[in-house]
C-alpha atoms as a PDB file:
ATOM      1  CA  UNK A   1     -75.907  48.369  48.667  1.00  0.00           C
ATOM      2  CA  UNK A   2     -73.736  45.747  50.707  1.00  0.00           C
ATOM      3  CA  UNK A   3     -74.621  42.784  52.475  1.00  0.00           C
ATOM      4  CA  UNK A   4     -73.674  44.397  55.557  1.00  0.00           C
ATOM      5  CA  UNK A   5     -76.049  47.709  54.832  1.00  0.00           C
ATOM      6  CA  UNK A   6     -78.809  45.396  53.654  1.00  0.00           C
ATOM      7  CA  UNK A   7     -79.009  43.380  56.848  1.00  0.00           C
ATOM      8  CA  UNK A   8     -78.482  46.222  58.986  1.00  0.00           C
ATOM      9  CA  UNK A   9     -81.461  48.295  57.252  1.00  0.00           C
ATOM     10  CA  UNK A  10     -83.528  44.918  57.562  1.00  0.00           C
ATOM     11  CA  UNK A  11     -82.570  44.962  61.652  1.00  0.00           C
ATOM     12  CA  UNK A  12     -83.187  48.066  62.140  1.00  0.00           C
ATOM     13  CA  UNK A  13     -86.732  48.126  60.139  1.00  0.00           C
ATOM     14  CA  UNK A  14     -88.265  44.698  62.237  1.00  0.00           C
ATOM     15  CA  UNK A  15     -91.042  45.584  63.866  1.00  0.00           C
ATOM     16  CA  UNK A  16     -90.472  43.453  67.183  1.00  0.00           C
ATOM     17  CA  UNK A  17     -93.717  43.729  69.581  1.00  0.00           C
ATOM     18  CA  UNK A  18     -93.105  42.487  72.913  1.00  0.00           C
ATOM     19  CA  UNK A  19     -96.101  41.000  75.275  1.00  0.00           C
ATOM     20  CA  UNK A  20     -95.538  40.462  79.121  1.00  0.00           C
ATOM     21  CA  UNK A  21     -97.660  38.530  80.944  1.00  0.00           C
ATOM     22  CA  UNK A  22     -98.557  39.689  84.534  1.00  0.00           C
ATOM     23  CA  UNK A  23     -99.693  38.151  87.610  1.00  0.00           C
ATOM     24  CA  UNK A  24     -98.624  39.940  91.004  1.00  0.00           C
ATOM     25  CA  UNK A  25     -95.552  41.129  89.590  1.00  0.00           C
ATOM     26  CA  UNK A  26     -94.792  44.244  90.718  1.00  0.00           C
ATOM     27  CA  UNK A  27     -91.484  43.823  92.246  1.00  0.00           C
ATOM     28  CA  UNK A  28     -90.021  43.023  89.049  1.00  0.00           C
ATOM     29  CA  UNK A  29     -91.441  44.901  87.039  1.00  0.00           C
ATOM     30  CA  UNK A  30     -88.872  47.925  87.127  1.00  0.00           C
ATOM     31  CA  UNK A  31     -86.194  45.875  86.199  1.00  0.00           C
ATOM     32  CA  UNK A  32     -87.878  44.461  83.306  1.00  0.00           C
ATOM     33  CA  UNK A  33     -89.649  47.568  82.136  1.00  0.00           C
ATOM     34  CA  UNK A  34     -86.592  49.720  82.460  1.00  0.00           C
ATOM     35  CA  UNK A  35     -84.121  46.999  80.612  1.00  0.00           C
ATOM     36  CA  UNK A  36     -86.549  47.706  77.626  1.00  0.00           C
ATOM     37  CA  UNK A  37     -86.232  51.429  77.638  1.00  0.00           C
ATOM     38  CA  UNK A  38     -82.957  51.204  76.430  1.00  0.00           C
ATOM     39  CA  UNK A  39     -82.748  48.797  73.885  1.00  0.00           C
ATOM     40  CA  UNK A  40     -80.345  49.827  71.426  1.00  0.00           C
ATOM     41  CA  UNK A  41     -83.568  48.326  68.503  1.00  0.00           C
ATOM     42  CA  UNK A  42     -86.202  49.931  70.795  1.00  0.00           C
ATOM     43  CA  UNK A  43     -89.574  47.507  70.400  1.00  0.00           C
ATOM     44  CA  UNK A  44     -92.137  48.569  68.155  1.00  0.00           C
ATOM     45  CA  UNK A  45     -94.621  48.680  70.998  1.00  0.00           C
ATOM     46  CA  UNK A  46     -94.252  46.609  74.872  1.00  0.00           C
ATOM     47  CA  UNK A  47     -97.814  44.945  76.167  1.00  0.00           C
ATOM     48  CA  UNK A  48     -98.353  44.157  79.407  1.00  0.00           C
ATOM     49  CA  UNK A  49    -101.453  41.667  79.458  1.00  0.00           C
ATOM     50  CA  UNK A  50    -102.194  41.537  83.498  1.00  0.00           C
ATOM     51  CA  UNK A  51    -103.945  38.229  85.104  1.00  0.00           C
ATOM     52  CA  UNK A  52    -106.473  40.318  87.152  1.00  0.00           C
ATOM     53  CA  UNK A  53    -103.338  41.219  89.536  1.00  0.00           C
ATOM     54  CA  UNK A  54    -103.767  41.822  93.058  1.00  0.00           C
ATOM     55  CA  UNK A  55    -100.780  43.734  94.219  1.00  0.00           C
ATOM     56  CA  UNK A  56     -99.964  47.724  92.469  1.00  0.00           C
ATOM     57  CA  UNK A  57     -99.001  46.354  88.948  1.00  0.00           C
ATOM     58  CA  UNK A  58    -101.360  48.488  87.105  1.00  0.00           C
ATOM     59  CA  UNK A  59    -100.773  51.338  89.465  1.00  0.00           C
ATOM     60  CA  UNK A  60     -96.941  51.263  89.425  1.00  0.00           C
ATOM     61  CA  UNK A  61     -97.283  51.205  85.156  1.00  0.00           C
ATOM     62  CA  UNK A  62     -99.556  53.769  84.877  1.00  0.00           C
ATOM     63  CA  UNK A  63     -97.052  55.857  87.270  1.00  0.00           C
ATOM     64  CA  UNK A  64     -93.680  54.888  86.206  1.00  0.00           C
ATOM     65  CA  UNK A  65     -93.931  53.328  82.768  1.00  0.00           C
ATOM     66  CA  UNK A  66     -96.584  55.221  80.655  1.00  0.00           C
ATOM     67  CA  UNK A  67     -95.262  54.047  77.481  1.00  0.00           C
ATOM     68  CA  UNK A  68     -96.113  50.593  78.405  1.00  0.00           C
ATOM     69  CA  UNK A  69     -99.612  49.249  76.897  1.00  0.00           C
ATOM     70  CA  UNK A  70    -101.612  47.719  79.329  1.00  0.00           C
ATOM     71  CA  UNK A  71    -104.611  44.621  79.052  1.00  0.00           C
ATOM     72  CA  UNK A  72    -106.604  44.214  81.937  1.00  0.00           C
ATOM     73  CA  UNK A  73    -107.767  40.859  82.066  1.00  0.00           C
ATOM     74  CA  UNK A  74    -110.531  40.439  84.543  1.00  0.00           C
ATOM     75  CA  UNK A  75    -109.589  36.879  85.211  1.00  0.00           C
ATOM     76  CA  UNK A  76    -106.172  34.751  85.316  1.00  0.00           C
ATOM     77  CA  UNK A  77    -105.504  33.135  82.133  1.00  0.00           C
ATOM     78  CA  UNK A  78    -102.490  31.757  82.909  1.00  0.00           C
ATOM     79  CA  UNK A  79     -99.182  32.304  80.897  1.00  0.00           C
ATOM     80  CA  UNK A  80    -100.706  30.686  77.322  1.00  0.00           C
ATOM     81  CA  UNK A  81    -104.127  32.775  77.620  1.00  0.00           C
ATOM     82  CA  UNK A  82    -102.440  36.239  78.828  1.00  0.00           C
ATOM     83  CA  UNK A  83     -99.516  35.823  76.318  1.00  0.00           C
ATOM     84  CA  UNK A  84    -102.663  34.698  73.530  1.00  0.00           C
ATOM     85  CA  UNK A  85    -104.134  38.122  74.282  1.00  0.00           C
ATOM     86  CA  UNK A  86    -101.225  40.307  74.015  1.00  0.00           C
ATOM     87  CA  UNK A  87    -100.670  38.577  70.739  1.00  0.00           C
ATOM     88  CA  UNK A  88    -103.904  39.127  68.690  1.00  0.00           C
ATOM     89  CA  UNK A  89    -103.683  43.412  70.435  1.00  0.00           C
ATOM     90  CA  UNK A  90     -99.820  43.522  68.696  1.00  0.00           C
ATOM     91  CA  UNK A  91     -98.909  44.880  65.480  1.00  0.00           C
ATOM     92  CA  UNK A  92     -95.568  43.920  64.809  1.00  0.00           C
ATOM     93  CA  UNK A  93     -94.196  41.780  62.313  1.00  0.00           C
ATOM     94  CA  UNK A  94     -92.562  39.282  65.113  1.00  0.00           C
ATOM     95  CA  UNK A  95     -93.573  39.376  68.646  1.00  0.00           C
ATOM     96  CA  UNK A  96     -91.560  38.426  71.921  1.00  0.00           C
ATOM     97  CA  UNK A  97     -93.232  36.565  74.608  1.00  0.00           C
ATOM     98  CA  UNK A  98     -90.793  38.111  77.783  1.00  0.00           C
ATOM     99  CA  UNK A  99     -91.132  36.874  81.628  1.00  0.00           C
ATOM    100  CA  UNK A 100     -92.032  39.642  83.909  1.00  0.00           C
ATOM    101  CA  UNK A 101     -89.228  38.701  85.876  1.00  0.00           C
ATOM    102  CA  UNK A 102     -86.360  39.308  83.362  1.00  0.00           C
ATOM    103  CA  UNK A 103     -83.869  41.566  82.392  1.00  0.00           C
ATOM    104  CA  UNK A 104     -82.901  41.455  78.806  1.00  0.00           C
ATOM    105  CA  UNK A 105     -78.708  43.017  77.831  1.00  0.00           C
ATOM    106  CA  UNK A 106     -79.217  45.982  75.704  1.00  0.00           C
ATOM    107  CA  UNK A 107     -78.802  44.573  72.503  1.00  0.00           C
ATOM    108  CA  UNK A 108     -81.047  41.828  72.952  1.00  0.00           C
ATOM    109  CA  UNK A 109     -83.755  43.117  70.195  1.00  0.00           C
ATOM    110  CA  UNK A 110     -81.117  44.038  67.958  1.00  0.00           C
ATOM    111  CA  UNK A 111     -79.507  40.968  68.140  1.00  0.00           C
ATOM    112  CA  UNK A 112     -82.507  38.948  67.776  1.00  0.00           C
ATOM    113  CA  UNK A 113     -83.634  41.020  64.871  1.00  0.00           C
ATOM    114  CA  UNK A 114     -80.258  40.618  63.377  1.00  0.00           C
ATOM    115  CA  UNK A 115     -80.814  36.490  63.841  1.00  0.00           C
ATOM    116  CA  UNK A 116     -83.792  36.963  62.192  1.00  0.00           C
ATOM    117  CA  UNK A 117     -82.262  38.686  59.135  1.00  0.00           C
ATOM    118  CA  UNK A 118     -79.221  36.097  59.243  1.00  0.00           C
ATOM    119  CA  UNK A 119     -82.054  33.436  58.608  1.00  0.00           C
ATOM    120  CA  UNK A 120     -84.773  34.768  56.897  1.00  0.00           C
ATOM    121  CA  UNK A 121     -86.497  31.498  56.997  1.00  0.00           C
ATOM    122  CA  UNK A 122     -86.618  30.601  60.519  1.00  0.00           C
ATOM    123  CA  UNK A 123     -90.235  30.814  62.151  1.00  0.00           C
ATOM    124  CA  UNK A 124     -89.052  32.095  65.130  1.00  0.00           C
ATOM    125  CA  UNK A 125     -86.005  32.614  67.346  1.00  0.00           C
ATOM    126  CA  UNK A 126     -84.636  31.414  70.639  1.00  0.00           C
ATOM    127  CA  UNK A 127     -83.030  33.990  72.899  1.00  0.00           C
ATOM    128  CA  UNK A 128     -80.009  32.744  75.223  1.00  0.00           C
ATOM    129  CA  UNK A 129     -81.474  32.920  78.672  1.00  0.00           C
ATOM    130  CA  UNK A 130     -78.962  33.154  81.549  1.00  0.00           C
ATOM    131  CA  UNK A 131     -79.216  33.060  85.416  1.00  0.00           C
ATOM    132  CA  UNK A 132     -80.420  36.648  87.452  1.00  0.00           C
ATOM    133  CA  UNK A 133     -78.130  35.892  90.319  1.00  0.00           C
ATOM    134  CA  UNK A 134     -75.341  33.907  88.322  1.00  0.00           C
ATOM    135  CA  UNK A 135     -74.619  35.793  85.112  1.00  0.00           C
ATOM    136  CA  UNK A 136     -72.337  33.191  83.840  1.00  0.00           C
ATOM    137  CA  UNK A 137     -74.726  30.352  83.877  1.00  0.00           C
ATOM    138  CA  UNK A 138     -77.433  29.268  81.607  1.00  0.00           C
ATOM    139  CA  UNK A 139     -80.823  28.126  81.950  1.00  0.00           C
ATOM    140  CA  UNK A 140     -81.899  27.677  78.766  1.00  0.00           C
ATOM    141  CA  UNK A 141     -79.460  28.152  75.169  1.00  0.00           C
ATOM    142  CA  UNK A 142     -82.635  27.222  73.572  1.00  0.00           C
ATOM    143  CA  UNK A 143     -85.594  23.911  74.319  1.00  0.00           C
ATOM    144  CA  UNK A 144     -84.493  20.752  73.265  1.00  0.00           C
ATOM    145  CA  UNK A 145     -86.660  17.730  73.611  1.00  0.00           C
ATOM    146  CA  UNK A 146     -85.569  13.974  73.916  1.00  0.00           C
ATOM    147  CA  UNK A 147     -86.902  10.715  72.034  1.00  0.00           C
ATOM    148  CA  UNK A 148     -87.394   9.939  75.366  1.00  0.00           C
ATOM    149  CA  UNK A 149     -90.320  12.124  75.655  1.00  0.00           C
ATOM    150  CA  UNK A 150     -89.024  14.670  77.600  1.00  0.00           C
ATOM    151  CA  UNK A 151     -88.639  18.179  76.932  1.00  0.00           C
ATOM    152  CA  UNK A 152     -85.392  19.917  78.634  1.00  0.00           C
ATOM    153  CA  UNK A 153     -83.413  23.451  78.703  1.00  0.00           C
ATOM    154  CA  UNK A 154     -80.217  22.885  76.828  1.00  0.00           C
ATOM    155  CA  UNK A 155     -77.052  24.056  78.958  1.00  0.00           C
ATOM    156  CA  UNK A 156     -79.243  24.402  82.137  1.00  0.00           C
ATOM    157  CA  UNK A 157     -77.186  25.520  84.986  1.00  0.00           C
ATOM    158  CA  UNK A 158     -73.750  25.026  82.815  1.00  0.00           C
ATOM    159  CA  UNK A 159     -70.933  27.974  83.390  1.00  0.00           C
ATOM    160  CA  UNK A 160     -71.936  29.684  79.357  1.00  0.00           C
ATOM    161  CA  UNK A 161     -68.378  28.816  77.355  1.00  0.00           C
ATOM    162  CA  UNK A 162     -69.945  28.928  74.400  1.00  0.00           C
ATOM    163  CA  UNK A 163     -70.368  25.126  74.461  1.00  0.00           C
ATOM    164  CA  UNK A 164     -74.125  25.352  73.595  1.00  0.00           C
ATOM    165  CA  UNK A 165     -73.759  27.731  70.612  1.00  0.00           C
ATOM    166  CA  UNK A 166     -75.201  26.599  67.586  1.00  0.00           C
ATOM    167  CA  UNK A 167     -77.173  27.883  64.695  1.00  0.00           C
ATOM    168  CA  UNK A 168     -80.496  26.049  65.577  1.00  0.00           C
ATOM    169  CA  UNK A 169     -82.054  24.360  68.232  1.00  0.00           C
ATOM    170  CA  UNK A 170     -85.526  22.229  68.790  1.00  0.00           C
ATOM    171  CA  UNK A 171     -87.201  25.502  70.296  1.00  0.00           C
ATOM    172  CA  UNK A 172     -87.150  28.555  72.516  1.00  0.00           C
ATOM    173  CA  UNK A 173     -88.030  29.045  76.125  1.00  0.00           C
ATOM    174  CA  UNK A 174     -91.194  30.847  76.610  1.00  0.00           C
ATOM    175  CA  UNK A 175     -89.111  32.929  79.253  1.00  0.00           C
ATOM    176  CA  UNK A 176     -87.603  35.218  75.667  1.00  0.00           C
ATOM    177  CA  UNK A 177     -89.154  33.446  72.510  1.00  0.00           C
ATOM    178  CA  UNK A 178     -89.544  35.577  69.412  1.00  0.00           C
ATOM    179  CA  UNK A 179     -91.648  34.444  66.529  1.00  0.00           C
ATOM    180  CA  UNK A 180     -92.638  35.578  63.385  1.00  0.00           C
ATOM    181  CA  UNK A 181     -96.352  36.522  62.717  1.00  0.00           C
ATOM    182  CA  UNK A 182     -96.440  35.358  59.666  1.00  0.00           C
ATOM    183  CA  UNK A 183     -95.743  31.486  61.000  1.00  0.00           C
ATOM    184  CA  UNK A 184     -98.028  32.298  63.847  1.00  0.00           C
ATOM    185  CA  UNK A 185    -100.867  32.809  61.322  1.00  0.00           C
ATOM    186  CA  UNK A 186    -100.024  29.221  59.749  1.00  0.00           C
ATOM    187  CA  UNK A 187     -99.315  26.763  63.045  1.00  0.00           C
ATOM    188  CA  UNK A 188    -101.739  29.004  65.150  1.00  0.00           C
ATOM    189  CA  UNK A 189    -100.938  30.549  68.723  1.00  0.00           C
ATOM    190  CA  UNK A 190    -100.434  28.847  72.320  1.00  0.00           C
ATOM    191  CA  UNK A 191    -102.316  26.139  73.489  1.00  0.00           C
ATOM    192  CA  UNK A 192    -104.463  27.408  76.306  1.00  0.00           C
ATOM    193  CA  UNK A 193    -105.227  23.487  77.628  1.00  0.00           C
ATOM    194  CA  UNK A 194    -101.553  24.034  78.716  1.00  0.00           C
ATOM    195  CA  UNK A 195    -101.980  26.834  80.960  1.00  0.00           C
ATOM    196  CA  UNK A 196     -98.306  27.766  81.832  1.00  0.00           C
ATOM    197  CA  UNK A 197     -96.079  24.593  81.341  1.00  0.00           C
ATOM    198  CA  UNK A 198     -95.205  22.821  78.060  1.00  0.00           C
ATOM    199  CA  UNK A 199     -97.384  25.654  76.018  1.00  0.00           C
ATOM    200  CA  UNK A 200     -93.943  26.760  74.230  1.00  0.00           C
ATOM    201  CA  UNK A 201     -92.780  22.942  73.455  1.00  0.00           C
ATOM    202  CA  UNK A 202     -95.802  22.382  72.257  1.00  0.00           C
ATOM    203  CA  UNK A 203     -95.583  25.224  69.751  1.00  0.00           C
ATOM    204  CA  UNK A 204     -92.219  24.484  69.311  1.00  0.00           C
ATOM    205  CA  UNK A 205     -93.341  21.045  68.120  1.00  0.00           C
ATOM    206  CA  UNK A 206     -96.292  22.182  65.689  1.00  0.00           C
ATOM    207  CA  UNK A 207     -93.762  24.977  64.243  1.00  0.00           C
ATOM    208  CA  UNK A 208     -90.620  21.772  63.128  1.00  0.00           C
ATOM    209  CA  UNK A 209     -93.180  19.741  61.823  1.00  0.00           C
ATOM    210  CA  UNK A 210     -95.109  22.375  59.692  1.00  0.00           C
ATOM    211  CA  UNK A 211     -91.658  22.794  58.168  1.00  0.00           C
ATOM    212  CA  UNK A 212     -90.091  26.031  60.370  1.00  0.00           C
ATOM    213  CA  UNK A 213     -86.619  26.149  62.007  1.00  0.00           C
ATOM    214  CA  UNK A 214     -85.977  27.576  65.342  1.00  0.00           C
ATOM    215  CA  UNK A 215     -82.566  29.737  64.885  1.00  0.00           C
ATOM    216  CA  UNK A 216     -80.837  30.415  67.839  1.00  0.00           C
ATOM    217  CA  UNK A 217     -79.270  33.928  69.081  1.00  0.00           C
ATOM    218  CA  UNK A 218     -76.443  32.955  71.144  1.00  0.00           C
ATOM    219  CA  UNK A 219     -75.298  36.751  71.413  1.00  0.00           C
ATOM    220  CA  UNK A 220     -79.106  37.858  72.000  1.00  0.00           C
ATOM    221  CA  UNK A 221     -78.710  37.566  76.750  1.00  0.00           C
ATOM    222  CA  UNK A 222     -81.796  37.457  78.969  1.00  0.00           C
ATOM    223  CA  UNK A 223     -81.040  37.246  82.552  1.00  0.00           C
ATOM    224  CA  UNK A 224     -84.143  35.231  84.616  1.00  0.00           C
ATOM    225  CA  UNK A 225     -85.204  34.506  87.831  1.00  0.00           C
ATOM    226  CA  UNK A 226     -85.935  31.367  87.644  1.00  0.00           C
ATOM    227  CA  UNK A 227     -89.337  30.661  88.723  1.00  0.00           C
ATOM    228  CA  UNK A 228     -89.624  33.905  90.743  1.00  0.00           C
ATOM    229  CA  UNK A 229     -93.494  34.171  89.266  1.00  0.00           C
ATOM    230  CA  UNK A 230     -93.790  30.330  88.614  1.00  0.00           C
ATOM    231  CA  UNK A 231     -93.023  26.547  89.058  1.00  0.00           C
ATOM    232  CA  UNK A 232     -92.197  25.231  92.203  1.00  0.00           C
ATOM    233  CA  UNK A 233     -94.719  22.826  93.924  1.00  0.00           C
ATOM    234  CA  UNK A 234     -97.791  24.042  91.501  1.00  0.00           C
ATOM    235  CA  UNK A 235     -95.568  23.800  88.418  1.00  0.00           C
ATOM    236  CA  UNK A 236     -95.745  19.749  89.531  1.00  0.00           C
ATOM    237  CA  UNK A 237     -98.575  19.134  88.588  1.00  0.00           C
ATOM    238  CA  UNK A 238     -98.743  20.725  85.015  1.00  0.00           C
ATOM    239  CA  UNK A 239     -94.895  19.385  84.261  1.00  0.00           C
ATOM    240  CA  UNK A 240     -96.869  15.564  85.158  1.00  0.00           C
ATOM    241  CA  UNK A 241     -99.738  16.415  82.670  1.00  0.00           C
ATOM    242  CA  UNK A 242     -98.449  18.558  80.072  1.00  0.00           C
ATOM    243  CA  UNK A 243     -95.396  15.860  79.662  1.00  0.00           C
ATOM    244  CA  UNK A 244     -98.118  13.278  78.467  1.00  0.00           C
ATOM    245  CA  UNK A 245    -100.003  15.302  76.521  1.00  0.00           C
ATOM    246  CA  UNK A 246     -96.726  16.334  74.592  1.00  0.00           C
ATOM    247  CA  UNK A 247     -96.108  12.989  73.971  1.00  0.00           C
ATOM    248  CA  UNK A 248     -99.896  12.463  72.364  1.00  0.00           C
ATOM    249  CA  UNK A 249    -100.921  15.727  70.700  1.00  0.00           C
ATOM    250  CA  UNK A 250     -97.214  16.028  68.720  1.00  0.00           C
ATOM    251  CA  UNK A 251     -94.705  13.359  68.622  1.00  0.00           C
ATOM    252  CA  UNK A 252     -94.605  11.404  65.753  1.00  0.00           C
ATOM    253  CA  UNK A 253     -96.095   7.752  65.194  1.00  0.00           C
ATOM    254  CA  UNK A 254     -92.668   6.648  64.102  1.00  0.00           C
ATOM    255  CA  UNK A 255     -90.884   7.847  67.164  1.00  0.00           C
ATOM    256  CA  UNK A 256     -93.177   6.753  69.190  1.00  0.00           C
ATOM    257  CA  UNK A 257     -93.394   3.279  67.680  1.00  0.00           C
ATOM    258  CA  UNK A 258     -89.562   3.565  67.648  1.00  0.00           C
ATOM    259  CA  UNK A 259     -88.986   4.397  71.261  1.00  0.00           C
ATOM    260  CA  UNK A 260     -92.048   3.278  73.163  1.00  0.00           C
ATOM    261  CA  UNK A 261     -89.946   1.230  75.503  1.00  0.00           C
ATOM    262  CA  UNK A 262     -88.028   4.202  76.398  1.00  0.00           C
ATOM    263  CA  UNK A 263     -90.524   6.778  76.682  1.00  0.00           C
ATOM    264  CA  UNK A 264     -92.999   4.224  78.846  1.00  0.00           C
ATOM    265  CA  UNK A 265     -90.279   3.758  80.950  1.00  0.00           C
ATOM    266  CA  UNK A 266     -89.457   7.579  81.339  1.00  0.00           C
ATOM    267  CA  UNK A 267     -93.037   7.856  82.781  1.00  0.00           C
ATOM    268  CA  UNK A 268     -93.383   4.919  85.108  1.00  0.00           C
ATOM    269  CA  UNK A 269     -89.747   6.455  86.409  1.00  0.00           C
ATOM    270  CA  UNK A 270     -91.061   9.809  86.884  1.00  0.00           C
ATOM    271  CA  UNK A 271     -94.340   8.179  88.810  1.00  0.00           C
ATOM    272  CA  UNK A 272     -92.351   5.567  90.820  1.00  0.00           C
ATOM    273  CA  UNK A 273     -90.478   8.992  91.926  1.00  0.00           C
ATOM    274  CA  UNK A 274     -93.384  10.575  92.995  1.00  0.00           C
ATOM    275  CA  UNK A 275     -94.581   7.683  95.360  1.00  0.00           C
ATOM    276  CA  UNK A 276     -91.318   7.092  97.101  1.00  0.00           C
ATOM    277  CA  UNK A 277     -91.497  10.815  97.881  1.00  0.00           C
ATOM    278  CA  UNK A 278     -95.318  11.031  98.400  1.00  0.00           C
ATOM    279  CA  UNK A 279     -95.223  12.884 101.648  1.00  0.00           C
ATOM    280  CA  UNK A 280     -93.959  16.058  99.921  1.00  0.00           C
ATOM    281  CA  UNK A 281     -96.462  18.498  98.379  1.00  0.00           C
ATOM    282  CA  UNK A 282     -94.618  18.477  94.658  1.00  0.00           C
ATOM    283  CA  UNK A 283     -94.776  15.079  94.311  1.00  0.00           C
ATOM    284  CA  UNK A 284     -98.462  14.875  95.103  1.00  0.00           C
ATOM    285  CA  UNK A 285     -99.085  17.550  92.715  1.00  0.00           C
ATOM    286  CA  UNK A 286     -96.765  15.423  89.974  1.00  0.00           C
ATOM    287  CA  UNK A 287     -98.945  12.177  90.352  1.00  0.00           C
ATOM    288  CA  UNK A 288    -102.416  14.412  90.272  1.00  0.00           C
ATOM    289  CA  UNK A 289    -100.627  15.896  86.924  1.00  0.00           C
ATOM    290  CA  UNK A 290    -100.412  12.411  85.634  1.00  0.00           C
ATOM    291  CA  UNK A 291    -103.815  11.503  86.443  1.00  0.00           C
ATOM    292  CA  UNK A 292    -105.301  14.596  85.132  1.00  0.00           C
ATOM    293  CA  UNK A 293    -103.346  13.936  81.849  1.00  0.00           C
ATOM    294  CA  UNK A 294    -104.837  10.630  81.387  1.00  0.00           C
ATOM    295  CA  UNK A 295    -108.097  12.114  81.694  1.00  0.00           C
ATOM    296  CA  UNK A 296    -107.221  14.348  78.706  1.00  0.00           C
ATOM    297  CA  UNK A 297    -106.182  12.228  76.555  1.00  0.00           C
ATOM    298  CA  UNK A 298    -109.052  12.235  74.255  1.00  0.00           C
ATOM    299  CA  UNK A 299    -109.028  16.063  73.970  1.00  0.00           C
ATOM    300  CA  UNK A 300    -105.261  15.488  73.063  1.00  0.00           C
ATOM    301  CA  UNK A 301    -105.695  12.560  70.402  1.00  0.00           C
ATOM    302  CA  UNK A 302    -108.479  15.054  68.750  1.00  0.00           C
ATOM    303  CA  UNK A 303    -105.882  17.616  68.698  1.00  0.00           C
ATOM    304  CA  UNK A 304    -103.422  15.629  67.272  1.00  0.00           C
ATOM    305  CA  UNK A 305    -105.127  14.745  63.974  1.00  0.00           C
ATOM    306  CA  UNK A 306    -104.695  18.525  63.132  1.00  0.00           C
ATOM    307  CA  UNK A 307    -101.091  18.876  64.103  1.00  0.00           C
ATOM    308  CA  UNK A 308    -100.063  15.322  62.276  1.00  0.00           C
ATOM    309  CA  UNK A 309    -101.835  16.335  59.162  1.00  0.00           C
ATOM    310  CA  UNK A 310     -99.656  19.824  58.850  1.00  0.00           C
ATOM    311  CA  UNK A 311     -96.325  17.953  58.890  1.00  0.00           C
ATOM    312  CA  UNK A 312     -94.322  18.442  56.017  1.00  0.00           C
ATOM    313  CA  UNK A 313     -90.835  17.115  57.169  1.00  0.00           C
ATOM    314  CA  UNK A 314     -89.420  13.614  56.947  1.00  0.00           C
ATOM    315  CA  UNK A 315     -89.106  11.026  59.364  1.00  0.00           C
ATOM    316  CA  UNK A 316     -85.128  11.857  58.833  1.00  0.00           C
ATOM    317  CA  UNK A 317     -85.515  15.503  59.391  1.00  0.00           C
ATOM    318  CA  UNK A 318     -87.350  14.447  63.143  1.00  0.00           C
ATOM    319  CA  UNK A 319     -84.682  12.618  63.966  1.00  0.00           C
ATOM    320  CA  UNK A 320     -82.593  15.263  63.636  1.00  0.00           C
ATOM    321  CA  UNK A 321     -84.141  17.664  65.883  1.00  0.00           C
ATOM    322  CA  UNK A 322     -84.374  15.534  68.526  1.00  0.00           C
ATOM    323  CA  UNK A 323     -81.560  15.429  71.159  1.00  0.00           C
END
């Protein structure tokens, strides 16, 4: 058999469950339902793990999208704990975590699957999300985090010339991240503590330092509304205490030791921010983030013994990853 047969065989054989979490999101549901239904590699099986919605989400999939599987939770576990759910229900051999308000190109699953083939040792995959209303534009070609201490989308709100392209990246956007079971059974799933910001950085991190690569599927589009179902002023708060917690559960003594100056004064910027612009809601929100982040730092520095003692990399390869 050629090369070519044997990788298309091994595409078209993944298993690729997909889990949507759902809270009110019944207007976009239909595009995001219906951009699945015609995958050219259709998913092994779609989940659609509900935060106790108010609005007709459950109604409108039980009407329109049959095919869909649903799990009713009967109380809102925010992105990690719905997304943790639909997880352990799935059978296939790499699940996608998708944003209700999405809509993924045809060839998305193929093309991811295909990545996955192409580098049969990556842990998991990062898709290459693009803007709903501005299809030319990126908001994420993969995570990327800073030895400043900050975690960014790489290419965010750059036209997508191909610029960003490159075989692997630090990690992929919870908004279309694919991972492999088999490395979710090793570094374990999302961290519920982080509720819905930081959660995929944070497994992003655990994955690179138990000694799996992130490949990147530059050909593999997701268009997103970009906090249509999340962020804004609440998002404030979490981005001001999952940021720290980052920074204690899974960055690396050296780096920190390394770059302490820089990533203290990456903080104190972010809070002297917040108090020149204390009047507004988000920056409230951003210093209560802070505060509440302090607070859990013990529950972090517990944490981190665990993730620090399942690093196999070198210092070198950390370096590396960072951008």
């Amino acid at each position: 058999m050629s090369v070519f047969k044997s990788r298309y065989y091994r595409v078209a054989a993944m298993r690729i469950s997909i889990v949507i979490p759902n809270w009110n999101g019944a207007r976009h549901l239909p595009v995001c339902l219906q951009a699945l239904r015609t995958q050219t590699l259709p998913p092994h099986e779609v989940l659609l793990v509900d935060n106790a919605s108010a609005d007709e989400s459950l109604a409108l999939i039980a009407r329109d999208f049959p095919e869909v599987r649903v799990i009713a939770l009967s109380s809102n576990l925010r992105f990690a704990g719905a997304c943790n759910a639909g997880i352990r229900a799935s059978s296939g051999e790499a699940i996608a975590l998708l944003n209700n308000d999405t809509e993924a190109d045809l060839r998305w699953l193929e093309r991811v699957a295909a990545c996955f083939a192409a580098h049969p040792r990556a842990g998991f995959v990062a898709s290459k999300l693009r803007l709903f209303d501005k299809r030319d534009r990126l908001h994420s070609a993969g995570d990327s985090y800073s030895s400043q201490g900050m975690p960014g989308n790489r290419g965010v709100w750059q036209v997508d010339d191909g610029r960003f392209d490159q075989e692997y990246v630090f990690g992929a956007c919870g908004a279309a991240s694919v991972y492999r079971r088999s490395m979710l059974d090793v570094v374990g799933l999302l961290d519920e503590e982080f509720e819905f910001s930081c959660e995929d950085v944070d497994l992003s991190w655990r994955a690179q330092l138990a000694g799996y690569r992130c490949a990147f599927a530059h050909d593999a589009i997701v268009y997103h509304k970009v906090s249509a179902t999340g962020g804004g002023i609440l998002n404030s708060y979490y981005d001001g205490r999952n940021f720290l917690w980052l920074l204690v559960k899974d960055v690396p003594g050296e780096i920190l030791r390394a770059r302490f100056g820089a990533i203290a004064a990456t903080q104190l910027r972010i809070t002297r921010d917040a108090l020149r612009a204390w009047r507004g809601q988000a920056a409230r929100n951003r210093l209560k983030g802070q505060l509440a982040g302090l607070f859990g730092l013990p529950r972090m520095l517990r944490a981190r013994k665990a993730v620090q003692r399942s690093r196999v990399i070198s210092t070198e390869q950390v370096w590396k990853m960072l951008e």
